[in-house]
N, C-alpha and C. Protein backbone atom coordinates (compact mmCIF):
# COMPACT_ATOMS: atom_id res chain seq x y z
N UNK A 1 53.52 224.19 73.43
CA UNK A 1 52.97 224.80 74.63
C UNK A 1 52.40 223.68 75.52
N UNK A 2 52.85 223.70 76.23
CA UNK A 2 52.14 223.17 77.90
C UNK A 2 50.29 223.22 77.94
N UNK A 3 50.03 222.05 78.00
CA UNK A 3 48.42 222.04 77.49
C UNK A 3 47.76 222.06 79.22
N UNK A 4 46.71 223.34 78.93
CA UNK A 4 46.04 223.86 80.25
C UNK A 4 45.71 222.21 81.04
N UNK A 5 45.20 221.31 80.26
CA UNK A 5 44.66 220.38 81.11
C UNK A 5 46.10 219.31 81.87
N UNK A 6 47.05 219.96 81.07
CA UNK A 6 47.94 218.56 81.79
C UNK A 6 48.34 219.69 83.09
N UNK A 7 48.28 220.62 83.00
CA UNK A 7 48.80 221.73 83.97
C UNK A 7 47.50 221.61 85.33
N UNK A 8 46.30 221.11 85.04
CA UNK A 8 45.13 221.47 86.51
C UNK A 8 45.61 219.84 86.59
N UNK A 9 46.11 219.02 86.36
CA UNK A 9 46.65 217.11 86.84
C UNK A 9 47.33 217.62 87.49
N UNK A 10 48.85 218.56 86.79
CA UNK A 10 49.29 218.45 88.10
C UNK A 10 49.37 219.20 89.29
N UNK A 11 48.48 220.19 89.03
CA UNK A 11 48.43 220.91 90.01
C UNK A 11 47.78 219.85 91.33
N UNK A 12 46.46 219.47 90.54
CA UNK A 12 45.88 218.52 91.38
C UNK A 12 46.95 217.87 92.60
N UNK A 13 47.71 216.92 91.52
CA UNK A 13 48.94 216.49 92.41
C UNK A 13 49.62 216.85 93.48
N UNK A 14 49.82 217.97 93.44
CA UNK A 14 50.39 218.72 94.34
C UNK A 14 49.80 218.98 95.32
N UNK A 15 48.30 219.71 95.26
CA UNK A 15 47.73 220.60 96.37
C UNK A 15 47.44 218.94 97.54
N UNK A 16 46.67 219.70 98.12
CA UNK A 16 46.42 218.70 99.03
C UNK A 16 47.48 218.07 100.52
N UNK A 17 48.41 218.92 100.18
CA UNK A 17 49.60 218.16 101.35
C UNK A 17 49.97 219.68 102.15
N UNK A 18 50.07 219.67 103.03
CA UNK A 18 51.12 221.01 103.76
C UNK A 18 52.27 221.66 102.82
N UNK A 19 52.26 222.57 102.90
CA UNK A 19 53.66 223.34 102.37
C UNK A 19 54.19 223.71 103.35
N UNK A 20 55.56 223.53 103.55
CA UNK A 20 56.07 223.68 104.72
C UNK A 20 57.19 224.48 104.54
N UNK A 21 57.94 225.27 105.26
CA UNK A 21 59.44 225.80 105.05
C UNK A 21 60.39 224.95 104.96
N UNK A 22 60.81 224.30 105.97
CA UNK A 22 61.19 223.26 106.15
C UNK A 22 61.05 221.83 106.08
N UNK A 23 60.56 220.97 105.24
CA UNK A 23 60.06 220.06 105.60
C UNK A 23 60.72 219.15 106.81
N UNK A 24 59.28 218.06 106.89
CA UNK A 24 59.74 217.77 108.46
C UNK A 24 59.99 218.29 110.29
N UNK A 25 59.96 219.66 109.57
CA UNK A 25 59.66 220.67 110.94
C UNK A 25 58.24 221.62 110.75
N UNK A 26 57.48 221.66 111.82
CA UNK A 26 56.45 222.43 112.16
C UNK A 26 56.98 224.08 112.21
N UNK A 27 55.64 224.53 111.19
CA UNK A 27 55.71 225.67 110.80
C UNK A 27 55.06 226.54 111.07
N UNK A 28 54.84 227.85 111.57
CA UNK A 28 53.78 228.64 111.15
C UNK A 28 53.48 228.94 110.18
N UNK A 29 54.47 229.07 109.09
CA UNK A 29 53.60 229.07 107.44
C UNK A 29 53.06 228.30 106.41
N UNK A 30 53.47 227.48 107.20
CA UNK A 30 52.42 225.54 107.13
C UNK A 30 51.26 226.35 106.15
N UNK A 31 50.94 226.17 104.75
CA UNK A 31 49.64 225.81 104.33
C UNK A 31 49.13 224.86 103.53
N UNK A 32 47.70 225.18 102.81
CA UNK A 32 47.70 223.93 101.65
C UNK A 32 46.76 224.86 101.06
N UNK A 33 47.01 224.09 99.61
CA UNK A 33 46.03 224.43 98.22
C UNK A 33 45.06 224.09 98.42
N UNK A 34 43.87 224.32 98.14
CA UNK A 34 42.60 223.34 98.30
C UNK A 34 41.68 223.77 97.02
N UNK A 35 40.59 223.18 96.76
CA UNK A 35 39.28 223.49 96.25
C UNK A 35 40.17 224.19 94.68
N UNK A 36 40.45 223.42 94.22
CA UNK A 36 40.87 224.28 92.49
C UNK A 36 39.93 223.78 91.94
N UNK A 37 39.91 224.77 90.68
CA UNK A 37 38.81 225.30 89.96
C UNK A 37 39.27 225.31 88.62
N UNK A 38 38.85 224.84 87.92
CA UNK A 38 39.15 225.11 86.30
C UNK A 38 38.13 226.72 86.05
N UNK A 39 38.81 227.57 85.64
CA UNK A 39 37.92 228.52 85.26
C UNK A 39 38.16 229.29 84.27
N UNK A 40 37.28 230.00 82.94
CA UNK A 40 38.16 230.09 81.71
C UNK A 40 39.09 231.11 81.62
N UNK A 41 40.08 230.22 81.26
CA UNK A 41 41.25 231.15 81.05
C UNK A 41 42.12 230.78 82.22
N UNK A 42 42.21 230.03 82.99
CA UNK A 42 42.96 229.92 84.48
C UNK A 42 42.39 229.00 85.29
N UNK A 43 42.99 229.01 86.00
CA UNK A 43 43.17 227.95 87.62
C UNK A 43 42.49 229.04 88.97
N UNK A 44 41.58 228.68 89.76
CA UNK A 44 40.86 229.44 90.75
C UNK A 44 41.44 228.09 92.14
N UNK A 45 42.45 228.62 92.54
CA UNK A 45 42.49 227.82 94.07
C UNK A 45 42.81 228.81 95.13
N UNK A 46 42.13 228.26 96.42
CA UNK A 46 42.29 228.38 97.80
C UNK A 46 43.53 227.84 98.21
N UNK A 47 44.13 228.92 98.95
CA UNK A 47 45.30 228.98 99.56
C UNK A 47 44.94 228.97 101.24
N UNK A 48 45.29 228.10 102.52
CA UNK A 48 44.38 227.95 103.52
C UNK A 48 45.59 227.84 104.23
N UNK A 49 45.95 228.69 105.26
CA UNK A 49 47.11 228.76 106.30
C UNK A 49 46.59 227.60 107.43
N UNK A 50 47.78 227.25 107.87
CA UNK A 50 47.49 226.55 109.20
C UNK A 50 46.55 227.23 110.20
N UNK A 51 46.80 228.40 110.27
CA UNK A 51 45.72 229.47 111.15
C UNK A 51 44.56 229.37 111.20
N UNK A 52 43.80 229.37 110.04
CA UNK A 52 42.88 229.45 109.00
C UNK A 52 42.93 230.53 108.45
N UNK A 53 43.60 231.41 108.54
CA UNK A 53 43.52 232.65 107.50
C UNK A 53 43.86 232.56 105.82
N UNK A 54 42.80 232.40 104.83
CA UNK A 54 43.11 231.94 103.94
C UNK A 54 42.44 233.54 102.74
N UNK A 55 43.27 232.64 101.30
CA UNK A 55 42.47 233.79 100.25
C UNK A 55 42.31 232.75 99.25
N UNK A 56 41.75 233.44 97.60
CA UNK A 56 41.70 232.82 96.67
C UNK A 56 42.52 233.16 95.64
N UNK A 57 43.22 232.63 94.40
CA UNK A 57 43.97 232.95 93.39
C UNK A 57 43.81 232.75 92.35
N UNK A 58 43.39 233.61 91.16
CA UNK A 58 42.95 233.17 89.94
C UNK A 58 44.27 233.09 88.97
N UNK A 59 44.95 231.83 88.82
CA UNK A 59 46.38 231.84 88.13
C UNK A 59 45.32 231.86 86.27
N UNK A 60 46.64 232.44 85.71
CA UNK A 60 45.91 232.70 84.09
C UNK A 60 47.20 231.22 83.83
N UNK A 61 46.49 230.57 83.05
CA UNK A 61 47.01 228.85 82.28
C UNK A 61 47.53 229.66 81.16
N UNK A 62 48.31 229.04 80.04
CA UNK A 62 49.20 229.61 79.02
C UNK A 62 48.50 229.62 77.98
N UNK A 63 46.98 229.10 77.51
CA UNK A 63 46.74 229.09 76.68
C UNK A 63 45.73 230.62 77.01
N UNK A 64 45.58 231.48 77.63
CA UNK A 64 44.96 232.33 78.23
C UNK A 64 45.78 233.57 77.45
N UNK A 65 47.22 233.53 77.74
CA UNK A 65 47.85 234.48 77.05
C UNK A 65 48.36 235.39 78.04
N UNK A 66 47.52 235.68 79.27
CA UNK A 66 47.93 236.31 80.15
C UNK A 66 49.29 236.00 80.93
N UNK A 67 49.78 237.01 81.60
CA UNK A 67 51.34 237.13 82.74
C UNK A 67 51.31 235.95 83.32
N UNK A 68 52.30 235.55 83.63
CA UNK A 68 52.44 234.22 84.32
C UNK A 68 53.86 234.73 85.08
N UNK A 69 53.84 235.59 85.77
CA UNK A 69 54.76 236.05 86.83
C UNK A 69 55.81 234.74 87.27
N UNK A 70 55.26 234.00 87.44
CA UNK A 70 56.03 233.17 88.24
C UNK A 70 57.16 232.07 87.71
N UNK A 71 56.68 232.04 86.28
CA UNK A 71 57.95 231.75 85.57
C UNK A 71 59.36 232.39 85.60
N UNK A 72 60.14 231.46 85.79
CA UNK A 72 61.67 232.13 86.35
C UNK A 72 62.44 231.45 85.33
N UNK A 73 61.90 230.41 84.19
CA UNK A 73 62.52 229.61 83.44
C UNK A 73 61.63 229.03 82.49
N UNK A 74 61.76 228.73 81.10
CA UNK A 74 60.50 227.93 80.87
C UNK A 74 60.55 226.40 81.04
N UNK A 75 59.53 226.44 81.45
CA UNK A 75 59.19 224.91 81.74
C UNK A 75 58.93 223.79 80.73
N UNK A 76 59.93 222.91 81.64
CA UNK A 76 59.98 221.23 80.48
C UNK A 76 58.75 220.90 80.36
N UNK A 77 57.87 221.02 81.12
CA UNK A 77 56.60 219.87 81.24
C UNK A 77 55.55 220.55 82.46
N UNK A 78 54.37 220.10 82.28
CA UNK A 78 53.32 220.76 83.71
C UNK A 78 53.86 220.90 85.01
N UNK A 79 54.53 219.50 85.06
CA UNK A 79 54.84 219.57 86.59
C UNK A 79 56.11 220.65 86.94
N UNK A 80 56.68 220.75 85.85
CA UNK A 80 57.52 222.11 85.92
C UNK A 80 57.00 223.13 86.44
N UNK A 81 55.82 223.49 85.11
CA UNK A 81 55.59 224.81 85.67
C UNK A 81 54.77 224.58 86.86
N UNK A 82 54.40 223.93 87.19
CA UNK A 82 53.64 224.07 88.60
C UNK A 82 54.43 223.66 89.77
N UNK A 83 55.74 223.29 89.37
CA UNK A 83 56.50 223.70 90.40
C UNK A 83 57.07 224.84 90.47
N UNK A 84 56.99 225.90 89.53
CA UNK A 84 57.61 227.24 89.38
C UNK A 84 56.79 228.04 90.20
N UNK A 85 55.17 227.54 89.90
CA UNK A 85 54.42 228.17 90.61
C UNK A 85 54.59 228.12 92.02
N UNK A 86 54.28 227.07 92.30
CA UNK A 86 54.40 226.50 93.59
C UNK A 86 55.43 227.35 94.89
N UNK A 87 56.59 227.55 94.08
CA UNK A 87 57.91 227.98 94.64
C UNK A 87 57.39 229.83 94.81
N UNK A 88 56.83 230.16 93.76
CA UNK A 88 56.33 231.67 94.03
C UNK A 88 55.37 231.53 94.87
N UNK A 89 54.10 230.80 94.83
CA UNK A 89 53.71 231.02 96.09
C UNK A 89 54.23 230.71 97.49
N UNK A 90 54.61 229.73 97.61
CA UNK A 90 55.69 229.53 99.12
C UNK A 90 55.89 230.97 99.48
N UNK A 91 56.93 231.53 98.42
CA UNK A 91 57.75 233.23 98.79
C UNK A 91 56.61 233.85 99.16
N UNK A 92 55.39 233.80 98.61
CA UNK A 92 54.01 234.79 98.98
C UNK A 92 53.79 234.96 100.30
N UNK A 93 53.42 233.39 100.60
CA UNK A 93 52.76 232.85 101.71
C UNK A 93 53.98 233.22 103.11
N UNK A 94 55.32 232.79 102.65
CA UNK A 94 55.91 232.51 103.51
C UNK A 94 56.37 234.25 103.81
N UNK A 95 55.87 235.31 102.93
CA UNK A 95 56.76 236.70 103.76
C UNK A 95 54.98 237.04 104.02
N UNK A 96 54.24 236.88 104.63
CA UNK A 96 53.16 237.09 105.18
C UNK A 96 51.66 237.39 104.10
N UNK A 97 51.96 236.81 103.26
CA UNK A 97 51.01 237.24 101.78
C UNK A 97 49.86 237.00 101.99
N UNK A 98 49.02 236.31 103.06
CA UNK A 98 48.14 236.01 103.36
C UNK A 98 47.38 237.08 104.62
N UNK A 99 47.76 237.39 105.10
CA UNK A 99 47.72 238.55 106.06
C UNK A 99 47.24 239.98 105.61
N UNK A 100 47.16 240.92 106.51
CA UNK A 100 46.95 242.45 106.09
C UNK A 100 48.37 243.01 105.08
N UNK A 101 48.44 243.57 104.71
CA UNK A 101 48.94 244.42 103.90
C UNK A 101 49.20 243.91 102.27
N UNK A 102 48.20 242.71 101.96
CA UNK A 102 48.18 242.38 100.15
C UNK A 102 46.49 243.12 99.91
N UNK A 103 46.78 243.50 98.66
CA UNK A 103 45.25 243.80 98.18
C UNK A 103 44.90 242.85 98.27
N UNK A 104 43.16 243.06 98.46
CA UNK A 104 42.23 241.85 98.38
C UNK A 104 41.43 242.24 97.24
N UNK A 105 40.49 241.24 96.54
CA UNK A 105 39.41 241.57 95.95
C UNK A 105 38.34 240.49 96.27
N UNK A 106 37.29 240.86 96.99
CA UNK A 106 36.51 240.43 97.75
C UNK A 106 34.82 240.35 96.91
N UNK A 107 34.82 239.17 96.86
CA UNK A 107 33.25 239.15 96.39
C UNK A 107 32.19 238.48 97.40
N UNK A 108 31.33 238.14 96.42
CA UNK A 108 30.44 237.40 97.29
C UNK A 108 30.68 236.49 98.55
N UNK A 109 31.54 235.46 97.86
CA UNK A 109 31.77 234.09 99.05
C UNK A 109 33.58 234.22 99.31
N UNK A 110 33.82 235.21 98.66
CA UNK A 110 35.74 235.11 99.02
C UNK A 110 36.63 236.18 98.64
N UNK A 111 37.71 236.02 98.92
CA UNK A 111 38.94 237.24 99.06
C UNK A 111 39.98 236.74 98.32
N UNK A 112 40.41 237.19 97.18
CA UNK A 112 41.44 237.38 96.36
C UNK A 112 42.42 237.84 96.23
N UNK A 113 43.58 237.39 96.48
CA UNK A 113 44.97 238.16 96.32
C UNK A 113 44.71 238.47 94.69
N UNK A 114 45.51 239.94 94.91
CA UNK A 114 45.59 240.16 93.10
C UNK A 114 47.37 240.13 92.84
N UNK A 115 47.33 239.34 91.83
CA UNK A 115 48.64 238.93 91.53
C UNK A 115 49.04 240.14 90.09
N UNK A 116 50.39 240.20 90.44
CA UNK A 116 51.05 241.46 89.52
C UNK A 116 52.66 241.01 88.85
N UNK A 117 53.30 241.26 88.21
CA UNK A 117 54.54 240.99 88.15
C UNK A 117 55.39 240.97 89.11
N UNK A 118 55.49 241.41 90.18
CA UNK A 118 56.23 241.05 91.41
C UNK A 118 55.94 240.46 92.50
N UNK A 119 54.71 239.67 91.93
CA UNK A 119 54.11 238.96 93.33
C UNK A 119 52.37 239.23 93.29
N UNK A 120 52.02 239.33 94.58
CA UNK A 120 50.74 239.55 95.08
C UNK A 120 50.95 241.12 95.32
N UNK A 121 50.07 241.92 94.87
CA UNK A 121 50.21 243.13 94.95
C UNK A 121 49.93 243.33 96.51
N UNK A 122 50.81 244.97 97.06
CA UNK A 122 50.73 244.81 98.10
C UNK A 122 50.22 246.37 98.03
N UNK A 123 49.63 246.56 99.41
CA UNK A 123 48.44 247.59 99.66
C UNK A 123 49.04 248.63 99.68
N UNK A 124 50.15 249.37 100.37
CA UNK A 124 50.62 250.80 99.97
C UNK A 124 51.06 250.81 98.62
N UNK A 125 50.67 252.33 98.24
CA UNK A 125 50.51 252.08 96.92
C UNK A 125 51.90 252.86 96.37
N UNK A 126 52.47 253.76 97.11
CA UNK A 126 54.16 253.71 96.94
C UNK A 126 55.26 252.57 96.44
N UNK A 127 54.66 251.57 97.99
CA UNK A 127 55.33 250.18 97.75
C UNK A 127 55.07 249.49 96.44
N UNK A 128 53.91 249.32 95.98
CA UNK A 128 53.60 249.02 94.96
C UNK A 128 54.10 249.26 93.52
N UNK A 129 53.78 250.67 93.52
CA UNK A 129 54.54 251.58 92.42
C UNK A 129 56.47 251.25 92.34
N UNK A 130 56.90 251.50 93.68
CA UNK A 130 58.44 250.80 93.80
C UNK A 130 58.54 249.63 93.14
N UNK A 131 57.51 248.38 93.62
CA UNK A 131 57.92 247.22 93.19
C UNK A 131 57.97 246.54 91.79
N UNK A 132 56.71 247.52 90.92
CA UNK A 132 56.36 247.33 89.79
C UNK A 132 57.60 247.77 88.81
N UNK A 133 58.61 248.47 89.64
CA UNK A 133 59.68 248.78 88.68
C UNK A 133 61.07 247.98 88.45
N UNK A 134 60.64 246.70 88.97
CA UNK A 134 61.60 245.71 89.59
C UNK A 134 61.14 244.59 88.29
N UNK A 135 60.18 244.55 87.40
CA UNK A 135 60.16 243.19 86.85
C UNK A 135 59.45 243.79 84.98
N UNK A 136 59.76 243.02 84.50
CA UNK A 136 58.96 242.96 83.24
C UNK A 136 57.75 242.24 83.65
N UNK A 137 56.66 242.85 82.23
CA UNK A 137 55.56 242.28 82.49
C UNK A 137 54.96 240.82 82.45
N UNK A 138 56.12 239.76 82.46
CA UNK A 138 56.12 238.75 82.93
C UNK A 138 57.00 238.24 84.27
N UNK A 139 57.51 239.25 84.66
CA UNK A 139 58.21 239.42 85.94
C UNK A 139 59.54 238.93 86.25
N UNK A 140 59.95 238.73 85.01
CA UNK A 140 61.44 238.15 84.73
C UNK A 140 62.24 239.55 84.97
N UNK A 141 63.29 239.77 85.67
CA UNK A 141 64.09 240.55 85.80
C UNK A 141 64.84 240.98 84.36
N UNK A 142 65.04 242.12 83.66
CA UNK A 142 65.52 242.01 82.85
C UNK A 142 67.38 241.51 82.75
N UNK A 143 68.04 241.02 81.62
CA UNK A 143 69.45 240.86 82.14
C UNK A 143 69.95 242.31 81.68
């Protein structure tokens, strides 16, 4: 197993730069990772649009046990899976995941996307119910 601490290195690695659609071309869905958090059981980072419209994400690490949706393959090494991640959030960010229509969960100092097997759960709860029938509970499509 993929050890939680080599997984927040490379996340580290990663955040900090623009995510772009395109690289090299200016985006509106331009964002960046910021402010991660070791927290038990998972990874707590800020997701911050070019806009500023931003949320927070509590990813569950593998030694947690919890869904890890975003696996599409298992991963060779950290930087794998945190590029698996990486690539699911882009899809988040980039079909408006940051915006009105994802649940939030809102505390004291911030707003939380809640993540589900098909993504960031989204606020009609039809849609929701539809989408939840699209993935196993690690969100792998079945074959």
């Amino acid at each position: 197993m993929i050890g939680d601490q080599e997984i927040l290195v490379a996340l580290h690695r990663a955040a900090g730069r623009s995510r772009l659609v395109s690289p090299g071309e200016e985006s509106p869905w331009e964002y960046e990772i910021r402010d991660i958090r070791a927290v038990p059981g998972g990874i707590d980072m800020a997701l911050v649009h070019r806009d500023g419209v931003g949320a927070r994400m509590v990813v569950p690490l593998p030694s947690s046990g919890g869904s890890q949706p975003w696996l599409y393959a298992d991963p060779d090494d950290a930087d794998d899976w945190v590029g698996q991640l990486l690539i699911w959030v882009d899809e988040e960010v980039y079909t408006a995941g940051l915006r009105a229509g994802r649940t939030r969960v809102d505390t004291d100092d911030a707003s939380y996307v809640e993540l589900t097997s098909y993504g960031w759960r989204v606020s009609d709860p039809a849609e929701h119910e539809r989408l939840l029938n699209f993935g196993t509970p690690q969100g792998r499509l079945e074959p």
